[in-house]
Protein backbone atom coordinates (compact mmCIF):
# COMPACT_ATOMS: atom_id res chain seq x y z
CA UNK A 1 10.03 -29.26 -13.45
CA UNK A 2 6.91 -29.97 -15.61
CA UNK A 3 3.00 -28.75 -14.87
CA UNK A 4 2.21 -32.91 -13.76
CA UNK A 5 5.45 -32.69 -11.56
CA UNK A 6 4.95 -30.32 -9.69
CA UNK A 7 0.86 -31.08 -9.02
CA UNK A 8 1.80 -34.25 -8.33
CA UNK A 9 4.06 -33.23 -5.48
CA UNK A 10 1.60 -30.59 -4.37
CA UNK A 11 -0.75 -33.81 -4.15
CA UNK A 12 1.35 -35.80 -2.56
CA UNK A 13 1.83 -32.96 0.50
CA UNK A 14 -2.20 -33.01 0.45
CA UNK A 15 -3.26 -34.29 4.29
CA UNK A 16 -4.98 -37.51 3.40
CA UNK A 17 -8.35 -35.78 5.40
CA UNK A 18 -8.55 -33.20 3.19
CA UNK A 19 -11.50 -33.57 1.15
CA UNK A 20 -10.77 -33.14 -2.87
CA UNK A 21 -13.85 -33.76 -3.75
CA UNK A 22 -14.96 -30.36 -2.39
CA UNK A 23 -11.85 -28.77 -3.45
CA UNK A 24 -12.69 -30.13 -6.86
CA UNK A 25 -16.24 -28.62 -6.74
CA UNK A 26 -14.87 -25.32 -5.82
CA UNK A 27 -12.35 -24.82 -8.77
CA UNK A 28 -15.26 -26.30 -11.01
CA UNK A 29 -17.85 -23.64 -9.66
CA UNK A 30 -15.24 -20.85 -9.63
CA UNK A 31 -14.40 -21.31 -13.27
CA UNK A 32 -18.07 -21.96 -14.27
CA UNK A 33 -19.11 -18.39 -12.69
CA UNK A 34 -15.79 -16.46 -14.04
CA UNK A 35 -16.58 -17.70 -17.94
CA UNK A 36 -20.16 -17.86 -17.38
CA UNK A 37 -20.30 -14.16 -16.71
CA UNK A 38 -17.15 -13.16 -19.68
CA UNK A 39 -19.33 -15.52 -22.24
CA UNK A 40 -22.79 -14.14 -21.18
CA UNK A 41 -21.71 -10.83 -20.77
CA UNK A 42 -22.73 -7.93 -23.72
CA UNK A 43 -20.14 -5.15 -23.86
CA UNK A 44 -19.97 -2.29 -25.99
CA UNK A 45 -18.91 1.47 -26.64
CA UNK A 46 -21.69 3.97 -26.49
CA UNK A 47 -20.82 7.78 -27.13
CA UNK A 48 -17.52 7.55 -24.93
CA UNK A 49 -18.66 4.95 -22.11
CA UNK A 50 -18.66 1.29 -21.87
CA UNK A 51 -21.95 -0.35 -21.51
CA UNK A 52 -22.75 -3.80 -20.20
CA UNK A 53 -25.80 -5.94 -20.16
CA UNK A 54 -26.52 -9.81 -20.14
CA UNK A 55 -27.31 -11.98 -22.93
CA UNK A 56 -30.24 -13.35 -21.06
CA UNK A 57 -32.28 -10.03 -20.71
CA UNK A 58 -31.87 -9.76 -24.42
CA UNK A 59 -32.54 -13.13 -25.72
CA UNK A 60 -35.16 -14.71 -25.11
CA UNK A 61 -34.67 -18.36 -24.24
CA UNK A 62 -31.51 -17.84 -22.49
CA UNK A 63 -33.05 -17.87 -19.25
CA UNK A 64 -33.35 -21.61 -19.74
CA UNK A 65 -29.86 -21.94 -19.72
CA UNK A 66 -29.35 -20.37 -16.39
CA UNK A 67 -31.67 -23.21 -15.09
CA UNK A 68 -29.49 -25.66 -16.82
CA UNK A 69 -26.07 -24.28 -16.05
CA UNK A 70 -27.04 -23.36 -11.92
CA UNK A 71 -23.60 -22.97 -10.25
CA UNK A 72 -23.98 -20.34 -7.52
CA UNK A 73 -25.66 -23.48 -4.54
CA UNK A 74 -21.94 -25.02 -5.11
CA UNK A 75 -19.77 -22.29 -5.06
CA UNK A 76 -21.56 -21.38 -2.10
CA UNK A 77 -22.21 -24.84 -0.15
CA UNK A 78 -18.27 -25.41 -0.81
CA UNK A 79 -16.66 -22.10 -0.10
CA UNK A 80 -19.02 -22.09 3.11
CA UNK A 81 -17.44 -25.61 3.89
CA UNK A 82 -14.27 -24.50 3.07
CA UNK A 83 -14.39 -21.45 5.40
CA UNK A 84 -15.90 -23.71 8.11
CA UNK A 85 -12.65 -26.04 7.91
CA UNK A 86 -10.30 -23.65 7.99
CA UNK A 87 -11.52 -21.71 10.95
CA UNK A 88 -11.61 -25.38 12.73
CA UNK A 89 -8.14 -25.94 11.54
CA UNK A 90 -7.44 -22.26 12.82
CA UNK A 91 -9.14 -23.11 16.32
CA UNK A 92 -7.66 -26.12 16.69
CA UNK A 93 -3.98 -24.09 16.42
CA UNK A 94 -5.29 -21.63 19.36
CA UNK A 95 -6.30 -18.46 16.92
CA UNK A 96 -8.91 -16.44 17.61
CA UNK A 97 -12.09 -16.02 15.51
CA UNK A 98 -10.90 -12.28 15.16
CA UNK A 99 -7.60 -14.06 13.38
CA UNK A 100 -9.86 -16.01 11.03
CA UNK A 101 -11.48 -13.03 9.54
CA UNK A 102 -8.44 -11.08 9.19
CA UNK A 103 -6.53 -14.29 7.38
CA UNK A 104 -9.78 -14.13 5.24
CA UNK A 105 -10.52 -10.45 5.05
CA UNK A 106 -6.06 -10.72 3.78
CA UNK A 107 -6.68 -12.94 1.88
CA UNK A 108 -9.84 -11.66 -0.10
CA UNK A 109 -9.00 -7.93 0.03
CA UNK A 110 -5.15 -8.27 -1.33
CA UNK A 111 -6.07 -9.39 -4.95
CA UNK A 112 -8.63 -6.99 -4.94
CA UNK A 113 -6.44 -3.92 -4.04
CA UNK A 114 -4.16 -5.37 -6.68
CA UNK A 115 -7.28 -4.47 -8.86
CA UNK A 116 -8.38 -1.11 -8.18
CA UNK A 117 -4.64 0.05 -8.39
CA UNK A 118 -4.78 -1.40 -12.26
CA UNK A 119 -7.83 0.29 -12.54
CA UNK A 120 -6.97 3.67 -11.09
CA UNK A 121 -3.48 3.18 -13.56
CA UNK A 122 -6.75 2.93 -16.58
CA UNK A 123 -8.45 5.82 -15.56
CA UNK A 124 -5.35 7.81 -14.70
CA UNK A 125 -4.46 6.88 -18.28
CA UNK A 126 -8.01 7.23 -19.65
CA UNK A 127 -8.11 11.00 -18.11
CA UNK A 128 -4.53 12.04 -19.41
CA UNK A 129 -5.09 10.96 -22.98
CA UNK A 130 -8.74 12.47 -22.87
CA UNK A 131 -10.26 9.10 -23.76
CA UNK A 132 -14.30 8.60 -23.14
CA UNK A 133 -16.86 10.81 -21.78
CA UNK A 134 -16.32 11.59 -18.40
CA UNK A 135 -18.68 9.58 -15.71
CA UNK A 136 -19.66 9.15 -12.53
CA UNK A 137 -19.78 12.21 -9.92
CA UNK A 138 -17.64 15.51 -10.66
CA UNK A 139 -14.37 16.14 -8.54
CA UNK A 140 -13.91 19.61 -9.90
CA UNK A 141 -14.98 21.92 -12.35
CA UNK A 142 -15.41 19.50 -15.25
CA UNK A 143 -13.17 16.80 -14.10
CA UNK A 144 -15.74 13.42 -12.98
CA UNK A 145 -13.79 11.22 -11.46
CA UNK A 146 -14.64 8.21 -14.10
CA UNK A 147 -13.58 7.80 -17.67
CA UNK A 148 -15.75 5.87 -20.03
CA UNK A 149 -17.84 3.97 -17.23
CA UNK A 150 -20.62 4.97 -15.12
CA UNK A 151 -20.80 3.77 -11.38
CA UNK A 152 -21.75 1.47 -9.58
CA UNK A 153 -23.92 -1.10 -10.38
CA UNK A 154 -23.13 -2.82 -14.22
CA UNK A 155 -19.84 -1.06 -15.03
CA UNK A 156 -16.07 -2.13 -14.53
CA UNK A 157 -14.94 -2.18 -11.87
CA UNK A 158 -17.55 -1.49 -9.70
CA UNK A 159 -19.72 -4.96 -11.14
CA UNK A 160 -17.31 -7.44 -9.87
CA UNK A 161 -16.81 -5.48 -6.39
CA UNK A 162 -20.60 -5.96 -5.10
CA UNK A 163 -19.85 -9.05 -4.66
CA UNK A 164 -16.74 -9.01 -2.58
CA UNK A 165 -18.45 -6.50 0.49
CA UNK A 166 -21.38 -9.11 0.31
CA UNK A 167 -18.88 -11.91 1.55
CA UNK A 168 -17.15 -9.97 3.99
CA UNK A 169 -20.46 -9.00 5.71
CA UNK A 170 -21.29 -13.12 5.24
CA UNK A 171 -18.02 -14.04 6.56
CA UNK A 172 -17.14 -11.66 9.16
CA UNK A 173 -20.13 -12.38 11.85
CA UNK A 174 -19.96 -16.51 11.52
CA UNK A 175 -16.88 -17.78 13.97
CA UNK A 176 -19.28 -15.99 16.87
CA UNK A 177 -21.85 -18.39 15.75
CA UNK A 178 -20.43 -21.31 15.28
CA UNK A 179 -18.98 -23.20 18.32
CA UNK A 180 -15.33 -24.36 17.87
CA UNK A 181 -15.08 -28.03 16.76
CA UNK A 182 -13.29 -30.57 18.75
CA UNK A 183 -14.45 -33.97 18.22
CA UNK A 184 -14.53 -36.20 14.94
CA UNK A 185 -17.99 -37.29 14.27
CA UNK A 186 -19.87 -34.81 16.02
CA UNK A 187 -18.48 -32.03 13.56
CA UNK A 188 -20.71 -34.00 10.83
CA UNK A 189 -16.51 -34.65 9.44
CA UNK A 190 -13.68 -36.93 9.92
CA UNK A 191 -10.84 -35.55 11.34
């Protein structure tokens, strides 16, 4: 079955109220911050440690671009929306707002176990073959418990992570404070 095929199908299951035009502007938004921050993004190996900084902080008329190429009012107006539906579509089935944030909390936190395990296999690997300085806080004797990076703020994998505790504490609080949506128009969507 081809690429086309099988999107076509996966289209063609696609409940007509679904709206694609915000599920468009999500994957748009999601791409535009993944390669905005891998093409920005300055990386390089200093005596034994990976450092990071941003293009814009050392070039001077990049900030301009960051006007130009604004992203972050989508990705948040639509995954915001997106959230909102499915705790509707959740509600509407009888769950609990409790069961929303786990199915998010699952569904967020999953991948990014998946990550820290690869990174803990890196580190494992980058402390066996004695590769980079050490970093971050000391376990014992002269053993720190990071190879080649320093925590937390700029470094791998500690960068991406902010990010991720910042939603949950968005996420977590809003099915209290939003009252469950039963009728068509006066949700502000059709049903």
């Amino acid at each position: 079955m081809t690429q086309s095929a099988r999107l076509n199908d996966l289209a063609a299951v696609t409940p007509s109220t679904r709206d694609r035009s915000v599920d468009f502007l999500r994957a748009v938004s999601i791409l535009a911050v993944v390669f905005g921050h891998w093409f920005i993004g300055i990386i390089w190996w200093d005596h034994g440690i990976i450092r990071t900084t941003s293009a814009v902080g050392v070039t001077s008329w990049l900030w301009l671009g960051t006007w130009a190429f604004q992203v972050m009012p989508i990705f948040f107006f639509v995954g915001g929306f997106s959230n909102m539906m499915a705790y509707d579509s959740l509600r509407r089935r009888g769950a609990s707002a409790w069961e929303f944030t786990q199915t998010r909390l699952t569904r967020l936190l999953k991948p990014s176990l998946v990550f820290l395990g690869g990174w803990t296999i890196v580190q494992t690997g980058l402390h066996l073959t004695d590769v980079g300085a050490p970093g971050g806080p000391r376990v014992f004797g002269d053993t720190a418990l990071l190879r080649g990076v320093l925590p937390p703020a700029a470094t791998l994998p500690f960068g991406p992570l902010w990010f991720l505790a910042v939603y949950v504490v968005v996420v977590a609080p809003s099915p209290p404070g939003r009252s469950p949506c039963t009728g068509g128009s006066a949700c502000g969507y059709p049903r």
